[in-house]
Protein backbone atom coordinates (compact mmCIF):
# COMPACT_ATOMS: atom_id res chain seq x y z
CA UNK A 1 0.00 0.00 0.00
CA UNK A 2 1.71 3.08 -0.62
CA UNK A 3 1.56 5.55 1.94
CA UNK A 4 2.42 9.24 1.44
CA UNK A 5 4.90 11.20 2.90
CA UNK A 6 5.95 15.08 2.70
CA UNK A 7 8.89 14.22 0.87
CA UNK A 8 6.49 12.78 -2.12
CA UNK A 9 4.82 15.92 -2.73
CA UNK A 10 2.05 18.31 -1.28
CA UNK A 11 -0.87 17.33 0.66
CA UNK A 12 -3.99 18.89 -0.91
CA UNK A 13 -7.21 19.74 1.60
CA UNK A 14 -10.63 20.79 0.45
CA UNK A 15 -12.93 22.40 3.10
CA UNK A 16 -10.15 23.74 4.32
CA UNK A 17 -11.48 27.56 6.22
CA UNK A 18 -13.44 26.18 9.12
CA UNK A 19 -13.43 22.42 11.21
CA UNK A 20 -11.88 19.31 10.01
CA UNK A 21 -10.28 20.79 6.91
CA UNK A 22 -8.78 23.50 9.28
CA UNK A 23 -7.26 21.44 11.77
CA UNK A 24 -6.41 18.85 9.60
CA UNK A 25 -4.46 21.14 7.36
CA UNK A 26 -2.84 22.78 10.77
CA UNK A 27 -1.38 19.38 11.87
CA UNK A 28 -0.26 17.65 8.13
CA UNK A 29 1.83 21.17 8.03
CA UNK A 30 3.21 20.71 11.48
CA UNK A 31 4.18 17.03 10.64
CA UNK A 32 6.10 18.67 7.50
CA UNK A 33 3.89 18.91 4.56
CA UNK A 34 3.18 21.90 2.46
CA UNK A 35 -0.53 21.95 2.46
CA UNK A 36 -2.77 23.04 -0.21
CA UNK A 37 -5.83 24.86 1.07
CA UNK A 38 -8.71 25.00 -0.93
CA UNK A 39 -12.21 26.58 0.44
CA UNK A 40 -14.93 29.10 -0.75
CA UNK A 41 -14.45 31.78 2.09
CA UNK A 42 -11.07 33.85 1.12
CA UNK A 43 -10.61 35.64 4.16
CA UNK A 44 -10.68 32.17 6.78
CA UNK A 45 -8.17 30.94 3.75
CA UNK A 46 -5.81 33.72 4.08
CA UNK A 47 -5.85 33.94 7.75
CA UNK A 48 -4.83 29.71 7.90
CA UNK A 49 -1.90 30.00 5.40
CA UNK A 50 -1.07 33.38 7.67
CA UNK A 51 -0.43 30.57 10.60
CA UNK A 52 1.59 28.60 8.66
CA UNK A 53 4.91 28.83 6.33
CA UNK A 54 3.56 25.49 5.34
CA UNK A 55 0.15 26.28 4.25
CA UNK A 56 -0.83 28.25 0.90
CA UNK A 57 -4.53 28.98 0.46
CA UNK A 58 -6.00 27.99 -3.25
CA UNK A 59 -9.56 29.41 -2.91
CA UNK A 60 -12.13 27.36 -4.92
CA UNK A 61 -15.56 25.89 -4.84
CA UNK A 62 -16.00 22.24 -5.04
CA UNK A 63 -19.26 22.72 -7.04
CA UNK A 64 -17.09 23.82 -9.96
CA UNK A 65 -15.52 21.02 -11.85
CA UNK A 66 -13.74 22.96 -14.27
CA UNK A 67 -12.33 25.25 -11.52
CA UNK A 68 -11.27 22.59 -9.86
CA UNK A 69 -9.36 20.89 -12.58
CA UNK A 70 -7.69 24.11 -13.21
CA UNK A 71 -7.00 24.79 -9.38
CA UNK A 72 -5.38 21.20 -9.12
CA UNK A 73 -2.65 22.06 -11.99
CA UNK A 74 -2.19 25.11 -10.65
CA UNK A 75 -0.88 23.58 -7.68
CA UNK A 76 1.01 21.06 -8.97
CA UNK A 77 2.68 24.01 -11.25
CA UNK A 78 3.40 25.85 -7.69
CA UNK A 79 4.58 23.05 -5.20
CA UNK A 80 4.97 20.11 -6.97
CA UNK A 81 2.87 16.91 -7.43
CA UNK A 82 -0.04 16.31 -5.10
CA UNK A 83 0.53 12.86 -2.69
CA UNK A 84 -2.20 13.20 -0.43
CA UNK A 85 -5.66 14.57 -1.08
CA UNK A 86 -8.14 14.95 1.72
CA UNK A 87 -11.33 15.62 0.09
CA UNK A 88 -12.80 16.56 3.23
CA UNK A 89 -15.28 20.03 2.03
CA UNK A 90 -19.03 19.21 2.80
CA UNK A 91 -21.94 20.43 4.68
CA UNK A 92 -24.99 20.02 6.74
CA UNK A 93 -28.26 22.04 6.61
CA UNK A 94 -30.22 22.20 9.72
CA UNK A 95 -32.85 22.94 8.28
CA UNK A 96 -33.67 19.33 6.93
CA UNK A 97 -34.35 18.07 10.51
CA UNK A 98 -37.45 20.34 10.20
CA UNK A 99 -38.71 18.96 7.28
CA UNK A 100 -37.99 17.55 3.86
CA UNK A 101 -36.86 19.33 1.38
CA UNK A 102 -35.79 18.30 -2.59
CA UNK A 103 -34.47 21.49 -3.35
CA UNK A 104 -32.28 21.24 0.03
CA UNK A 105 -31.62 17.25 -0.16
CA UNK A 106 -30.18 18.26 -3.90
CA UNK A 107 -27.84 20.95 -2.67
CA UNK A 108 -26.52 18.83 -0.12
CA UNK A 109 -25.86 15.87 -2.68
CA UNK A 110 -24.17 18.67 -4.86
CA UNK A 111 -21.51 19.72 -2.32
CA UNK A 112 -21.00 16.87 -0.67
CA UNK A 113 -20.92 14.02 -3.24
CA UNK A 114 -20.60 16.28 -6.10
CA UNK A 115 -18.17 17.93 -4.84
CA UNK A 116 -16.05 14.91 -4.10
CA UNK A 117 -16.68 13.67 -7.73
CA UNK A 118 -15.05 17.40 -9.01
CA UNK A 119 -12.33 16.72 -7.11
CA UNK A 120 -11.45 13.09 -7.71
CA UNK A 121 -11.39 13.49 -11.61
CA UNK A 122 -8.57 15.38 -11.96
CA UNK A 123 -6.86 13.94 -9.13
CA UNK A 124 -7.17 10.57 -10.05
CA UNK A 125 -5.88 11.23 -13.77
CA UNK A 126 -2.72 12.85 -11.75
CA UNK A 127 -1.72 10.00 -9.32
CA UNK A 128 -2.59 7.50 -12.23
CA UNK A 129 -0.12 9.30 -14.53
CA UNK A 130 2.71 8.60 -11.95
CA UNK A 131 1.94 5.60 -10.27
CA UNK A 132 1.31 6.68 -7.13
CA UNK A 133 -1.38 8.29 -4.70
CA UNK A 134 -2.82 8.33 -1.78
CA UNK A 135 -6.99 9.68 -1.60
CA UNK A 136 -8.81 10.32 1.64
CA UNK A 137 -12.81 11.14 1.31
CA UNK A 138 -14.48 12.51 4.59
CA UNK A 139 -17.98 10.59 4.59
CA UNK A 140 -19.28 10.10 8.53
CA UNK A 141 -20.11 7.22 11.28
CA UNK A 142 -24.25 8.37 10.06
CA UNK A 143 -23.49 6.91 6.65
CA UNK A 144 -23.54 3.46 8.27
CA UNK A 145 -27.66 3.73 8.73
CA UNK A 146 -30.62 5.34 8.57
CA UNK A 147 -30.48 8.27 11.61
CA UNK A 148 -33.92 10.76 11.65
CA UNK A 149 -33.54 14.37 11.01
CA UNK A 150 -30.55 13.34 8.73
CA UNK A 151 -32.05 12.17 5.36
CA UNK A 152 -30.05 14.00 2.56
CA UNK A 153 -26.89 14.48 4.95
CA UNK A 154 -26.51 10.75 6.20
CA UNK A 155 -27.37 9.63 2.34
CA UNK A 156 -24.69 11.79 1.22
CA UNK A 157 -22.33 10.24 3.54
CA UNK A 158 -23.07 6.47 2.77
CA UNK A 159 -22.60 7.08 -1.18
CA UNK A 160 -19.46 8.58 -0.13
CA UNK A 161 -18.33 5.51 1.72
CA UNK A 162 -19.48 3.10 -1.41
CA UNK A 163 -17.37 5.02 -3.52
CA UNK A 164 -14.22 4.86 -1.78
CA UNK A 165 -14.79 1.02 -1.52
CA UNK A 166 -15.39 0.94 -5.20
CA UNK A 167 -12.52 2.82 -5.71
CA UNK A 168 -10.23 1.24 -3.48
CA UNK A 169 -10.70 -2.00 -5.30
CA UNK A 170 -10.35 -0.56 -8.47
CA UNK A 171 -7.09 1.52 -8.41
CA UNK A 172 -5.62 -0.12 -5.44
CA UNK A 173 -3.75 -2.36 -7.55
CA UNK A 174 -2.39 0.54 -9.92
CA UNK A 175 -0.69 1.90 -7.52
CA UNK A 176 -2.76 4.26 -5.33
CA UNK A 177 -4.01 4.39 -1.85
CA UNK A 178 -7.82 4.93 -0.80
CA UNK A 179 -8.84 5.79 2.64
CA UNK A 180 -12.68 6.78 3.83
CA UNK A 181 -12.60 8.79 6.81
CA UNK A 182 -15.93 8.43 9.36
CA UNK A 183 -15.93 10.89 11.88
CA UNK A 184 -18.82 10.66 14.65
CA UNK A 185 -19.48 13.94 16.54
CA UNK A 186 -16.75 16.38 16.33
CA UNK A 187 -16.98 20.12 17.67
CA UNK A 188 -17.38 22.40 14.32
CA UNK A 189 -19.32 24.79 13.11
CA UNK A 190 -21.55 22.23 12.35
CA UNK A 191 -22.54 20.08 15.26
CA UNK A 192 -22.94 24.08 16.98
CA UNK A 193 -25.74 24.35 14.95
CA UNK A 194 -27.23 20.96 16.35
CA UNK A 195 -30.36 21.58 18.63
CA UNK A 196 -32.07 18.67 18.40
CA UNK A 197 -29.97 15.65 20.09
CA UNK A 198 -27.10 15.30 22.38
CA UNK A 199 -23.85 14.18 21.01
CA UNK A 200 -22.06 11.90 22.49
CA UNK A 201 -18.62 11.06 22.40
CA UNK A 202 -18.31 14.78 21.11
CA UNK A 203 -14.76 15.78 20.84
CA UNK A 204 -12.40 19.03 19.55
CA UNK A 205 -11.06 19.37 16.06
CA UNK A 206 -7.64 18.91 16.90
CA UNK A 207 -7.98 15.93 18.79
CA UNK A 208 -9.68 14.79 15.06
CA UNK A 209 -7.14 15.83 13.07
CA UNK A 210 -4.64 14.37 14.84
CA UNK A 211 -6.42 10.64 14.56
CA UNK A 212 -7.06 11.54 10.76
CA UNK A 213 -3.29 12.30 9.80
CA UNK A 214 -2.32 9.09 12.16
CA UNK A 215 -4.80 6.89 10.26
CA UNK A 216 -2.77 8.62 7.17
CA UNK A 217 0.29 7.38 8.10
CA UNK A 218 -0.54 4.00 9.22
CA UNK A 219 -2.58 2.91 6.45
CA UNK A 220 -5.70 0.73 5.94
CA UNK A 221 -9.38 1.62 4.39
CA UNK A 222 -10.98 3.24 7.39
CA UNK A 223 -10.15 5.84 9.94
CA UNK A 224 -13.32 5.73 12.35
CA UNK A 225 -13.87 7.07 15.85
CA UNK A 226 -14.19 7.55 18.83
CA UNK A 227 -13.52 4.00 18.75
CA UNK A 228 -16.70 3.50 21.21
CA UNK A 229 -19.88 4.92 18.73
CA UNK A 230 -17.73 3.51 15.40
CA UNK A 231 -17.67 -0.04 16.85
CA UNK A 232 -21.74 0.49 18.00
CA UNK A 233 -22.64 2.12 14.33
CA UNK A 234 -21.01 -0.91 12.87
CA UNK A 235 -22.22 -3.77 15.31
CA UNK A 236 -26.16 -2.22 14.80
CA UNK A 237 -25.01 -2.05 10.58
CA UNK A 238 -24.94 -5.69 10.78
CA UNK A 239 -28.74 -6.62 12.09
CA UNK A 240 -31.30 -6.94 10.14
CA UNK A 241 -34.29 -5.02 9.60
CA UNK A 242 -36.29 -6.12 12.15
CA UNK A 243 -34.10 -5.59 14.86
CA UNK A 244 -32.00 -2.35 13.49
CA UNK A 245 -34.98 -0.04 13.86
CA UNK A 246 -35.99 -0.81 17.09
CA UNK A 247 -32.21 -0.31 18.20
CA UNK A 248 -32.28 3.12 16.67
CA UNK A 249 -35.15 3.91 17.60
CA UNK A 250 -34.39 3.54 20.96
CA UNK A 251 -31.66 5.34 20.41
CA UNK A 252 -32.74 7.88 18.58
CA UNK A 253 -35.51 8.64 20.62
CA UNK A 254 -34.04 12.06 22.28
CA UNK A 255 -33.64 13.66 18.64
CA UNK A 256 -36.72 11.93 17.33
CA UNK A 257 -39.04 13.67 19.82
CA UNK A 258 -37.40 16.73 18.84
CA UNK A 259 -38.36 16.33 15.01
């Protein structure tokens, strides 16, 4: 499995001006990398690669294909090939906990699978070229099952995690490295917005990033935590129907009442 280093090339983050993306860009730059930065909000950009000799802000939005494209060369033309993407950039709308929405469950499919799919087609044609890759997608424990209040966002986040196992087994052998990462409930802008359940096993960005870039160096398919909800989401994954909903809805019922 090849495993990327900063001595390979640049590490490339999307969603880069607020959470995840921030911190995870903070800590690949502290373990050596020069970090790519890519986000739509300029000013957050600007004042992360101001932290950091290590990080360069490459404004962009992930809706954009042909930006993109054109972003990812000019990288490459700037600082060298990229070794490690972190296609991380995504949302959440509160607002489809209150009711459902097509025009919002589209959006959210846009930016966070679409998004993904901008960003892997150039990227992909790159690391192919030279041999060599290594591709992290940000999907989420709530792609694992069906979780109220979450429709469009959870849905986003399972076709994310199918299409890094597709893609795993079909470029692993050529060469490059596919990772999904599945967060649980991490302390963004985000989860502040959450109102309608408790989060447990909440914890900081930074603590995050640090398990993300770990599970970057060490390898394998998945980096999921806390270790504690991951190995729940996956053990209630595996029942079937009849007794998966009246697991979650047991333990859903806090955030269900809410709805």
């Amino acid at each position: 499995m090849y495993r990327a280093s900063a001595s390979h090339g640049v590490a490339w983050v999307t969603g880069a001006s607020s959470g995840i993306g921030r911190t995870v860009a903070i800590e690949l730059a502290r373990r050596g990398y020069k970090v790519a930065a890519t986000a739509r909000r300029k000013d957050e950009l600007a004042a992360l690669a101001a932290a950091s000799d290590n990080i360069f802000s490459f404004p962009g939005d992930v809706v954009d294909g042909a930006h993109m494209a054109a972003l990812m060369r000019e990288i490459e033309a700037a600082h060298g090939p990229i070794a490690l993407a972190f296609l991380n950039a995504g949302i959440y709308f509160p607002a489809e906990a209150d009711r459902f929405s097509a025009g919002l469950t589209w959006r959210t499919f846009e930016i966070n699978v679409g998004g993904v799919v901008n960003c892997l087609d150039p990227i992909l044609a790159a690391m192919l070229s030279r041999g060599g890759g290594q591709i992290a997608i940000n999907a989420s424990l709530a792609g694992y099952g069906g979780i109220p209040g979450s429709t469009a966002y959870g849905a986003t986040k399972a076709a994310l995690i199918y299409m890094a196992e597709a893609l795993k087994l079909t470029y692993e052998p050529k060469g490059l490295t596919v990772q999904v990462v599945n967060p649980g409930f991490v302390r963004t802008e985000m989860t502040a917005h959450n109102t309608h359940f408790e989060m447990p096993f909440l914890m900081d960005a930074e603590q995050a990033a640090r398990i993300i870039c770990e599970g970057f160096e060490r390898g394998g398919f998945e980096i999921a935590f806390p270790r504690r909800l991951a190995w729940f989401a996956k053990a209630v994954r595996l029942l079937p129907y009849a007794l998966f909903f009246p697991v979650m809805e047991r333990a859903t019922r806090e955030a269900r009442r809410d709805l």
